[in-house]
PDB file of N, CA and C in Angstrom:
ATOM      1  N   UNK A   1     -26.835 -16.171  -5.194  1.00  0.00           N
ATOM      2  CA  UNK A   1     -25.931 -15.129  -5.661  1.00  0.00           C
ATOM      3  C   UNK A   1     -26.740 -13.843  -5.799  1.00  0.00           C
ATOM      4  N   UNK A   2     -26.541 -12.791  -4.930  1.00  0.00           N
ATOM      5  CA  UNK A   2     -26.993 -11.640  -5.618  1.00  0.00           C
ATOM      6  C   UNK A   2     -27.302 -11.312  -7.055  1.00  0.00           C
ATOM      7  N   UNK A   3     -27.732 -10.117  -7.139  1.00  0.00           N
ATOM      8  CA  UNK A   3     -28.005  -9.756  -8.483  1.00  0.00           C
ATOM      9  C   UNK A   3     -27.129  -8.737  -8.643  1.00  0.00           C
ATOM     10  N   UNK A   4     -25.686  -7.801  -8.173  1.00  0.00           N
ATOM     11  CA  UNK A   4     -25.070  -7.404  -8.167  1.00  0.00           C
ATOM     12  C   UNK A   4     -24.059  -8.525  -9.083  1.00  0.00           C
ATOM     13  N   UNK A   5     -23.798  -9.337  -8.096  1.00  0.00           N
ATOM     14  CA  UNK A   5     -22.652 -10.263  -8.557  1.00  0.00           C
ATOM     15  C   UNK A   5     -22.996 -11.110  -9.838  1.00  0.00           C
ATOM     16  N   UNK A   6     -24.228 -11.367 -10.248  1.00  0.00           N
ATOM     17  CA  UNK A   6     -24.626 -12.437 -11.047  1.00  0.00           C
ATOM     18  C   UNK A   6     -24.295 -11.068 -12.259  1.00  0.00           C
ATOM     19  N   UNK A   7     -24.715 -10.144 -12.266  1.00  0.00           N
ATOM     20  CA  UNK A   7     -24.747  -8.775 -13.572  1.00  0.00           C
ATOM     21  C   UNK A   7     -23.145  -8.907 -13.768  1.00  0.00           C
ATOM     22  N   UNK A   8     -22.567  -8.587 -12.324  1.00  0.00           N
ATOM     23  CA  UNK A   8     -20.734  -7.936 -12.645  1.00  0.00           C
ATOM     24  C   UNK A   8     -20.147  -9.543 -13.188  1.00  0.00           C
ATOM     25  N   UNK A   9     -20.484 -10.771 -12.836  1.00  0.00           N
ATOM     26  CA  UNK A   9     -20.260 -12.233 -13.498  1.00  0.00           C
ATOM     27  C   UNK A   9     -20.068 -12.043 -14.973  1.00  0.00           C
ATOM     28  N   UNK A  10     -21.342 -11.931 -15.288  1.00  0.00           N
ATOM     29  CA  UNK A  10     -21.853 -11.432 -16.769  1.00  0.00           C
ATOM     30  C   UNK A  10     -21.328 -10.538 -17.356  1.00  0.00           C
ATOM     31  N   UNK A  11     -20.279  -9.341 -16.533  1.00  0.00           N
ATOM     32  CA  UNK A  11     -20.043  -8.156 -18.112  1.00  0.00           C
ATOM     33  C   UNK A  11     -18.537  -8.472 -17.648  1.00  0.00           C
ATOM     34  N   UNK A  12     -17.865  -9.058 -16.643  1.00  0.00           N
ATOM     35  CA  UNK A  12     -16.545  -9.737 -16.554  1.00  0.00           C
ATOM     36  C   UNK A  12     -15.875 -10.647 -17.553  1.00  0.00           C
ATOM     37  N   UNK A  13     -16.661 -10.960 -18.563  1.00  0.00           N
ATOM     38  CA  UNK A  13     -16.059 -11.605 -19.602  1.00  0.00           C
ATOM     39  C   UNK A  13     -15.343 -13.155 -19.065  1.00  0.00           C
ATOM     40  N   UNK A  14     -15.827 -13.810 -17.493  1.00  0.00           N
ATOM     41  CA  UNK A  14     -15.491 -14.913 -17.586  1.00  0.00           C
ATOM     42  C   UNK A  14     -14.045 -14.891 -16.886  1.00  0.00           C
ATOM     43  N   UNK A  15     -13.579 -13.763 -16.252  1.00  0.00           N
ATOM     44  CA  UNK A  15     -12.456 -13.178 -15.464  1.00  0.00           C
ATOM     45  C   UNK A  15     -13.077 -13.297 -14.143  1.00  0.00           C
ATOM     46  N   UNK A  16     -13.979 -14.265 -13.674  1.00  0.00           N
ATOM     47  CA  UNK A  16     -14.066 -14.317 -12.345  1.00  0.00           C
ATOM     48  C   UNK A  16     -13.144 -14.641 -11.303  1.00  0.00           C
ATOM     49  N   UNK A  17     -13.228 -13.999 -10.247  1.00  0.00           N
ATOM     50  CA  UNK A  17     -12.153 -14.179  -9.128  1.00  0.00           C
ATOM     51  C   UNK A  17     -13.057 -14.860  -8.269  1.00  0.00           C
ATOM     52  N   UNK A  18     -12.025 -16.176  -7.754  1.00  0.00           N
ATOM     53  CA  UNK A  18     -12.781 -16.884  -6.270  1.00  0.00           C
ATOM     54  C   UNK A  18     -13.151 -16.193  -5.434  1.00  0.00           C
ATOM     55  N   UNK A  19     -14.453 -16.874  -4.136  1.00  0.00           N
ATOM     56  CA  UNK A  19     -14.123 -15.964  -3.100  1.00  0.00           C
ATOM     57  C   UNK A  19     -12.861 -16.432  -2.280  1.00  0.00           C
ATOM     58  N   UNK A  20     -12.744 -18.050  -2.491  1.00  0.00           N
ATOM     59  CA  UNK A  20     -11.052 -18.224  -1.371  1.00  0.00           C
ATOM     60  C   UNK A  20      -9.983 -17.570  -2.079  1.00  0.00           C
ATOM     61  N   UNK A  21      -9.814 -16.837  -3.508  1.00  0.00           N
ATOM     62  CA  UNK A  21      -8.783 -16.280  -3.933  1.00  0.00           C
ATOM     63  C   UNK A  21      -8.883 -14.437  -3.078  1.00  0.00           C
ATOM     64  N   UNK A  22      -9.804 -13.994  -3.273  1.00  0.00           N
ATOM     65  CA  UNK A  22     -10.338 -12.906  -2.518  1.00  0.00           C
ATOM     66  C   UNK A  22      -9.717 -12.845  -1.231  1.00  0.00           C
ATOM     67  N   UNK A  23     -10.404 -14.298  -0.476  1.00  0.00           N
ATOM     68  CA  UNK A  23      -9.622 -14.303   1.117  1.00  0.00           C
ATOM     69  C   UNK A  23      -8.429 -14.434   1.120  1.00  0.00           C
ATOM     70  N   UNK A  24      -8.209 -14.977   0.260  1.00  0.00           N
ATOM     71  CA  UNK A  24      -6.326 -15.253   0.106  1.00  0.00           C
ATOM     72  C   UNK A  24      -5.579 -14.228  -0.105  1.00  0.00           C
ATOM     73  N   UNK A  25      -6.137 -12.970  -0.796  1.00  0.00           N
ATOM     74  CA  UNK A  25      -5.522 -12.105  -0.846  1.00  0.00           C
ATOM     75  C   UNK A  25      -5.696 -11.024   0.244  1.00  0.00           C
ATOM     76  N   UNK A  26      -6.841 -10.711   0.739  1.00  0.00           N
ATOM     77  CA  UNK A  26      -7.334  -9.768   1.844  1.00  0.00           C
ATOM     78  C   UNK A  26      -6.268 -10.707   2.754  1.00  0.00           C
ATOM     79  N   UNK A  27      -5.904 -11.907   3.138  1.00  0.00           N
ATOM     80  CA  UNK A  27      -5.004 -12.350   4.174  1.00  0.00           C
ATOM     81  C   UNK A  27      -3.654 -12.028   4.267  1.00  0.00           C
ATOM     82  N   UNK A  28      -3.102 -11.931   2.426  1.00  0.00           N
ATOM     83  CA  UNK A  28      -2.126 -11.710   2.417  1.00  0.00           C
ATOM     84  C   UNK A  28      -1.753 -10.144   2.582  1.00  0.00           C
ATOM     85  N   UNK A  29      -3.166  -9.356   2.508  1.00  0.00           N
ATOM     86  CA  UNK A  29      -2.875  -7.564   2.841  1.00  0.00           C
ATOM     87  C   UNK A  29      -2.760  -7.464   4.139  1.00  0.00           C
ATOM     88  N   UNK A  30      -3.757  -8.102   4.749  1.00  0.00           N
ATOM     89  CA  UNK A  30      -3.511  -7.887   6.428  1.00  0.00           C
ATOM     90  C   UNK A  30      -2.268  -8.267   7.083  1.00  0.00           C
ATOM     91  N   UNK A  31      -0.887  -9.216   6.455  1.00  0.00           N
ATOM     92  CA  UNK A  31       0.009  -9.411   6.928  1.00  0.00           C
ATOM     93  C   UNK A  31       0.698  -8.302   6.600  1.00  0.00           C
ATOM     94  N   UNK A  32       0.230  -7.395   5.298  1.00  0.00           N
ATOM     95  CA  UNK A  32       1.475  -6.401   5.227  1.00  0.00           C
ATOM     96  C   UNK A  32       0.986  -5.470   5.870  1.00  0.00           C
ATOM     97  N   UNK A  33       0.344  -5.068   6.433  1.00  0.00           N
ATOM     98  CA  UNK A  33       0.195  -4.065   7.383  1.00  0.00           C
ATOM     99  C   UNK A  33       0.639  -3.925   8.797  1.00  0.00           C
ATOM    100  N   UNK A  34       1.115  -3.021   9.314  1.00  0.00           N
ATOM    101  CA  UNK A  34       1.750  -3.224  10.765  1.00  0.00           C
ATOM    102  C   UNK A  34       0.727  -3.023  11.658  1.00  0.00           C
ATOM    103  N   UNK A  35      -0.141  -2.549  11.754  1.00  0.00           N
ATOM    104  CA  UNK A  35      -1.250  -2.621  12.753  1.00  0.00           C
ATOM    105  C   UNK A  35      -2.212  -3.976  12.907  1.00  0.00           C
ATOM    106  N   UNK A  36      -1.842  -4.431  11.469  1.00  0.00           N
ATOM    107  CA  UNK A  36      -2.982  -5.929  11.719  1.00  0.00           C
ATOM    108  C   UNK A  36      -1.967  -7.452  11.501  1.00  0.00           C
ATOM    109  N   UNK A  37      -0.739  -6.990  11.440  1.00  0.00           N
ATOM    110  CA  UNK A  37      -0.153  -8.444  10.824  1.00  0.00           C
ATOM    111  C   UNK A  37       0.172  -9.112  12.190  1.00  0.00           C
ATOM    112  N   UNK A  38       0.140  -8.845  13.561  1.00  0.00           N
ATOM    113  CA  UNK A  38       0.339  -9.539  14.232  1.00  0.00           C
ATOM    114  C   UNK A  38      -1.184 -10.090  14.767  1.00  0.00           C
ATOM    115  N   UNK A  39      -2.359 -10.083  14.246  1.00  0.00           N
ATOM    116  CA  UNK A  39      -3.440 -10.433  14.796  1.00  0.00           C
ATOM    117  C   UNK A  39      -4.028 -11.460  13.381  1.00  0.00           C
ATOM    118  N   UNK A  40      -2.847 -12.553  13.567  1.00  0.00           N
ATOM    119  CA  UNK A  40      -3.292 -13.293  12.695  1.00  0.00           C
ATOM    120  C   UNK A  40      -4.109 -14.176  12.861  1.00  0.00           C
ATOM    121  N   UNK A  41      -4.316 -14.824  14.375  1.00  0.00           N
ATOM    122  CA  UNK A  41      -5.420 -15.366  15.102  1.00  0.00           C
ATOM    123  C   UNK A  41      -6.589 -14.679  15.152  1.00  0.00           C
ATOM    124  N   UNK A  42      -6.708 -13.264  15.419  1.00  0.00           N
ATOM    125  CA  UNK A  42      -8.158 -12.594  15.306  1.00  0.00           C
ATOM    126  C   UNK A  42      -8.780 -12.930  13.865  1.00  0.00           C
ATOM    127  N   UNK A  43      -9.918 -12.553  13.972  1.00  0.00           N
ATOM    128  CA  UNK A  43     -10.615 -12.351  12.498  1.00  0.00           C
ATOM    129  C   UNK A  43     -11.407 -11.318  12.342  1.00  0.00           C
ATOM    130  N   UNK A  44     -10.550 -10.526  11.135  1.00  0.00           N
ATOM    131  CA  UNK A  44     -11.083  -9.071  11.095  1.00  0.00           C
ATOM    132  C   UNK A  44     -11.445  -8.847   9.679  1.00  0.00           C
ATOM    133  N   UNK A  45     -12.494  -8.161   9.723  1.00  0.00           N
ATOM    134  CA  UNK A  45     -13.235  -8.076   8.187  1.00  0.00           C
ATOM    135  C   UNK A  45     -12.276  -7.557   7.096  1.00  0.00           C
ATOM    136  N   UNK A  46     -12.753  -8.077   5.566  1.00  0.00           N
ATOM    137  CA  UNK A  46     -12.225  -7.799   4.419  1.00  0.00           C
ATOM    138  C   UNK A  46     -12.414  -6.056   4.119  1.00  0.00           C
ATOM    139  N   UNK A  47     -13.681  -5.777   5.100  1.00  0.00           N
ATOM    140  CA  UNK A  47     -13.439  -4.384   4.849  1.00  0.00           C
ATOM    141  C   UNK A  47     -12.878  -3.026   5.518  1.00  0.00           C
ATOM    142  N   UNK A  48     -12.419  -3.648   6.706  1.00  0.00           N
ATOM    143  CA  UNK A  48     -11.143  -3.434   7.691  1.00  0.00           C
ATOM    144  C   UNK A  48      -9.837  -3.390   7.207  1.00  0.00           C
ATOM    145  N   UNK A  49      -9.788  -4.765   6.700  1.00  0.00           N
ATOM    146  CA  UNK A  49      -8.008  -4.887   5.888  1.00  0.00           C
ATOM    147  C   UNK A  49      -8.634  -3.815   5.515  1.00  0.00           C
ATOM    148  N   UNK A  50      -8.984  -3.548   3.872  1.00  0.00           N
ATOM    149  CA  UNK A  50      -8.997  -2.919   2.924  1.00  0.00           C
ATOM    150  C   UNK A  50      -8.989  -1.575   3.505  1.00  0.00           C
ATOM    151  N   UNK A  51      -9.903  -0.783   4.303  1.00  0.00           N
ATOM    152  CA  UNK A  51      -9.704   0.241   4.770  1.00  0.00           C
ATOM    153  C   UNK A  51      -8.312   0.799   5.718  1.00  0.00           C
ATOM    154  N   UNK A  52      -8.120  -0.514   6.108  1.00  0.00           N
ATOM    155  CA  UNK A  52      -6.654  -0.125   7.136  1.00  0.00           C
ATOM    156  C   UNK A  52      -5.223   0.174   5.588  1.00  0.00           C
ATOM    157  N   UNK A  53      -5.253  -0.688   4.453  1.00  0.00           N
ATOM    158  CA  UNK A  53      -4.714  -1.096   3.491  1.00  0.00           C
ATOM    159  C   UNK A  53      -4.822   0.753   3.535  1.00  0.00           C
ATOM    160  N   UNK A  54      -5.685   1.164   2.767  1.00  0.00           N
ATOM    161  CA  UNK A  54      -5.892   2.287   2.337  1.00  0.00           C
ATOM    162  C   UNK A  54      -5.168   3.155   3.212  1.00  0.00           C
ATOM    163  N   UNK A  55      -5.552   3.733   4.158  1.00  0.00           N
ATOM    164  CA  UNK A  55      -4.563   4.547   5.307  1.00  0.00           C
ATOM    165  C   UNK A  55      -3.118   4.515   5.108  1.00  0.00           C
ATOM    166  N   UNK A  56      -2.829   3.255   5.037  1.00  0.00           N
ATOM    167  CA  UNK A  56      -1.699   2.985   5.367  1.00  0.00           C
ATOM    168  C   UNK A  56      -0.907   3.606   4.133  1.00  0.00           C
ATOM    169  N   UNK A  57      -1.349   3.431   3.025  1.00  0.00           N
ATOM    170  CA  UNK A  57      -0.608   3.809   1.807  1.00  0.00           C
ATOM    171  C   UNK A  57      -0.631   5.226   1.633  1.00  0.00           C
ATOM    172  N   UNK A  58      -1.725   5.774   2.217  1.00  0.00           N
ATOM    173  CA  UNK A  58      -2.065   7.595   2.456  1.00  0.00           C
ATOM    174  C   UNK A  58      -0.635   7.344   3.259  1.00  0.00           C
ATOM    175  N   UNK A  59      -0.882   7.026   4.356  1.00  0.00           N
ATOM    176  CA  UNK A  59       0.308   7.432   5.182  1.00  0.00           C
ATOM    177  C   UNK A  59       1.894   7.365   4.629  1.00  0.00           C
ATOM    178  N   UNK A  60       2.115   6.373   4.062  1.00  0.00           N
ATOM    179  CA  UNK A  60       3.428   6.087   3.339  1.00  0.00           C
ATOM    180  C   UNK A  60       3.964   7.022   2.068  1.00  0.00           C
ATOM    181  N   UNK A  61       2.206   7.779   1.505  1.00  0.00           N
ATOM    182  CA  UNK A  61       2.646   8.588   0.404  1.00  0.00           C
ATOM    183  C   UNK A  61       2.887   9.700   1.135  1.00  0.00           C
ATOM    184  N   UNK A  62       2.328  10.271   2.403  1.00  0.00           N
ATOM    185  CA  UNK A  62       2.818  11.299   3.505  1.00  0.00           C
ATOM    186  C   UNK A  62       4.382  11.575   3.493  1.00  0.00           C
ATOM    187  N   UNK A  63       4.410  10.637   4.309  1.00  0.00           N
ATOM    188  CA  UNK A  63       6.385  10.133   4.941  1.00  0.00           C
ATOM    189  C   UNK A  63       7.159  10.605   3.432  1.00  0.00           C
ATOM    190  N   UNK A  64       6.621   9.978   2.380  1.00  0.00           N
ATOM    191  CA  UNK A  64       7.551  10.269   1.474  1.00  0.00           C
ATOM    192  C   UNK A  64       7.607  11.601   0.868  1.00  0.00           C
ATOM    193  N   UNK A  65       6.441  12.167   0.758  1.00  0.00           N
ATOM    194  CA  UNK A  65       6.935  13.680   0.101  1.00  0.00           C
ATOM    195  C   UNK A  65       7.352  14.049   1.715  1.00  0.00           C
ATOM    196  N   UNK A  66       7.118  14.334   2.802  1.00  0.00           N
ATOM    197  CA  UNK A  66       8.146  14.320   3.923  1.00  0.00           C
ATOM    198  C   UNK A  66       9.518  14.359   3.661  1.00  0.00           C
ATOM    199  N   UNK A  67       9.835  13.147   3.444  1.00  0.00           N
ATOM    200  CA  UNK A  67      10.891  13.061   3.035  1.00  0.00           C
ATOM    201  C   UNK A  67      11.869  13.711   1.809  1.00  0.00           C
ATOM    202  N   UNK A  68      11.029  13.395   1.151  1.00  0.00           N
ATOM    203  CA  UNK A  68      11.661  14.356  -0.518  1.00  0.00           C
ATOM    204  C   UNK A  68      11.458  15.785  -0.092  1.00  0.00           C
ATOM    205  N   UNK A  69      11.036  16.622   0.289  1.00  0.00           N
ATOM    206  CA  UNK A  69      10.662  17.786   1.062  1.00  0.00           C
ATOM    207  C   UNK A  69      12.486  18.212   1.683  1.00  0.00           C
ATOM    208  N   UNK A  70      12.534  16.850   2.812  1.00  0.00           N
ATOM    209  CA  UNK A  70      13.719  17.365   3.872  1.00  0.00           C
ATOM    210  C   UNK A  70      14.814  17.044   3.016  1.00  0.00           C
ATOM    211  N   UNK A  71      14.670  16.162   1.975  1.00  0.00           N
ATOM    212  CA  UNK A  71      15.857  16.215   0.883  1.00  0.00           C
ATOM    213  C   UNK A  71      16.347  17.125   0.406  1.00  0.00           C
ATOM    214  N   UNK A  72      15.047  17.807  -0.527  1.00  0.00           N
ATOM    215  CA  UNK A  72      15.342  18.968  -0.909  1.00  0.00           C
ATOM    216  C   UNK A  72      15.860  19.847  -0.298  1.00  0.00           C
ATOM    217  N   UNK A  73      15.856  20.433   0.656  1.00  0.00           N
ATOM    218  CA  UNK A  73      15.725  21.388   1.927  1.00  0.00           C
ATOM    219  C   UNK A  73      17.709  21.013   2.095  1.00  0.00           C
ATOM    220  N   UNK A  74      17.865  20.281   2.484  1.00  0.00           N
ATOM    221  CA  UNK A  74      18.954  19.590   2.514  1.00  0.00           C
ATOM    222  C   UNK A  74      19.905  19.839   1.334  1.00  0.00           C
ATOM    223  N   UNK A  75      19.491  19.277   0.223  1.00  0.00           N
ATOM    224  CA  UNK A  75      20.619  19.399  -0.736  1.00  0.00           C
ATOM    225  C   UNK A  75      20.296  21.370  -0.944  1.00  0.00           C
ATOM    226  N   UNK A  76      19.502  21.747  -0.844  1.00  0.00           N
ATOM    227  CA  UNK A  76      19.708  23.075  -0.947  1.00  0.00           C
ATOM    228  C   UNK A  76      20.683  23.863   0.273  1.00  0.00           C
ATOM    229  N   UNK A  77      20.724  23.343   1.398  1.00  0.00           N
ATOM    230  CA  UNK A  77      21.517  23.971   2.056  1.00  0.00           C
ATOM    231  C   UNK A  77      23.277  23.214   2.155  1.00  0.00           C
ATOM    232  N   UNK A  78      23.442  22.249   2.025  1.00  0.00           N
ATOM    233  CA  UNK A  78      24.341  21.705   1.625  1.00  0.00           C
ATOM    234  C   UNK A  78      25.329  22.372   0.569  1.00  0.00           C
ATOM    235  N   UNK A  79      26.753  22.320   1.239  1.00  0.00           N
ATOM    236  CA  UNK A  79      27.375  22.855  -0.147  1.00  0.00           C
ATOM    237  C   UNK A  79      28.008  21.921  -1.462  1.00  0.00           C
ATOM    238  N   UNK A  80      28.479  21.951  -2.544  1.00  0.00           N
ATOM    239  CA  UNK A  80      28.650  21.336  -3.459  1.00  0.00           C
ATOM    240  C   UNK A  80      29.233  19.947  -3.958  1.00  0.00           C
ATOM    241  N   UNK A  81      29.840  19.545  -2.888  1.00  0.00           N
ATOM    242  CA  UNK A  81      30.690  18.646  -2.285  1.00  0.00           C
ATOM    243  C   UNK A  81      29.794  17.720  -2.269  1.00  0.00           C
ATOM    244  N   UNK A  82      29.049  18.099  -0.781  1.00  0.00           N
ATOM    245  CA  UNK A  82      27.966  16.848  -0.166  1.00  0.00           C
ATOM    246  C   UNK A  82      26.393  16.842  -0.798  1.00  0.00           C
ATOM    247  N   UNK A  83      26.385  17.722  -1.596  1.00  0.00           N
ATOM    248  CA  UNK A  83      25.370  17.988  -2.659  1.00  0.00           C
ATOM    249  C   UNK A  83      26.048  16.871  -3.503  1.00  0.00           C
ATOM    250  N   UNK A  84      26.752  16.766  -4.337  1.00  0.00           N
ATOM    251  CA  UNK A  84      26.754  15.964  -5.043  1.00  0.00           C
ATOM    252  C   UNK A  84      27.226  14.545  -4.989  1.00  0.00           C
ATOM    253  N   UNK A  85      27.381  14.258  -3.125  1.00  0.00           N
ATOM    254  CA  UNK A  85      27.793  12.714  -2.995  1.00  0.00           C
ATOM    255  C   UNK A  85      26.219  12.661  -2.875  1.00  0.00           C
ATOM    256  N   UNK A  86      25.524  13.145  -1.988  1.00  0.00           N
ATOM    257  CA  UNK A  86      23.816  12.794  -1.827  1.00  0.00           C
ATOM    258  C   UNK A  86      23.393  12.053  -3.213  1.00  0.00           C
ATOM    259  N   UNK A  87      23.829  13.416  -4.083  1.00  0.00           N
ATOM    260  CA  UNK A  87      22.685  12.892  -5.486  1.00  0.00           C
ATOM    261  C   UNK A  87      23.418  11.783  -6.147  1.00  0.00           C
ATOM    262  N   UNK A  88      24.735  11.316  -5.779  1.00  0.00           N
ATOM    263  CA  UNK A  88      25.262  10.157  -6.431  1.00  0.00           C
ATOM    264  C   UNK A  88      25.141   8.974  -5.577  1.00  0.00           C
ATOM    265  N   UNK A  89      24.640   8.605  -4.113  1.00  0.00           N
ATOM    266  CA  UNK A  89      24.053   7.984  -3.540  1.00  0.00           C
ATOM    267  C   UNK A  89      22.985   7.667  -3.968  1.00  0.00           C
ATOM    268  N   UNK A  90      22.236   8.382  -3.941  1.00  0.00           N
ATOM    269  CA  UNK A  90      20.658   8.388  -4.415  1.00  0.00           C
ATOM    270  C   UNK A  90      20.622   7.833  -5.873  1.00  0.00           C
ATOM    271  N   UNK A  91      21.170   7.967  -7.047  1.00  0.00           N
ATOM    272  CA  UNK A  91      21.527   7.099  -7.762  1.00  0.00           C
ATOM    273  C   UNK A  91      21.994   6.026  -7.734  1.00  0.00           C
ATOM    274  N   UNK A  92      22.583   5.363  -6.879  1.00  0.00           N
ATOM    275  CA  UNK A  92      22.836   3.937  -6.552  1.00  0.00           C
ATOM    276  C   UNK A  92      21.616   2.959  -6.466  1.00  0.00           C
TER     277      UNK A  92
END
């Protein structure tokens, strides 16, 4: 065991995580990703998922102010009517 891991063991209070719980989970990130979930036969590093993981959520927080952006934009040009079915949709 390293001396990294044997120290972080020690101030973890006994909250150790497996490494097959680790893989189990890096497996279960790589399925949610669309660039790696169909390469479930390959074998691609934990620090691949994790970095692809990362992107991906940059990207998704992108799309969404994107989105809330063209909303806005939208209910501002919209007149009062369809302004207020939007925002009572959007409450659903």
């Amino acid at each position: 065991m390293s001396s990294r891991r044997s120290r972080s063991s020690r101030h973890s209070g006994g909250s150790r995580i497996s490494e097959d719980q680790i893989n189990d989970l890096v497996s279960k990130l790589q399925q949610l990703l669309p660039e790696l979930s169909n390469r479930s036969s390959d074998k691609v590093s934990a620090a691949r998922v994790l970095q692809d993981t990362c992107n991906y959520i940059r990207s998704l927080h992108r799309e969404v102010d994107d989105l809330s952006d063209r909303l806005s934009e939208l209910l501002e040009t919209s007149d009062t009517t369809q302004a207020d079915l939007i925002r009572s949709l959007l409450m659903q």
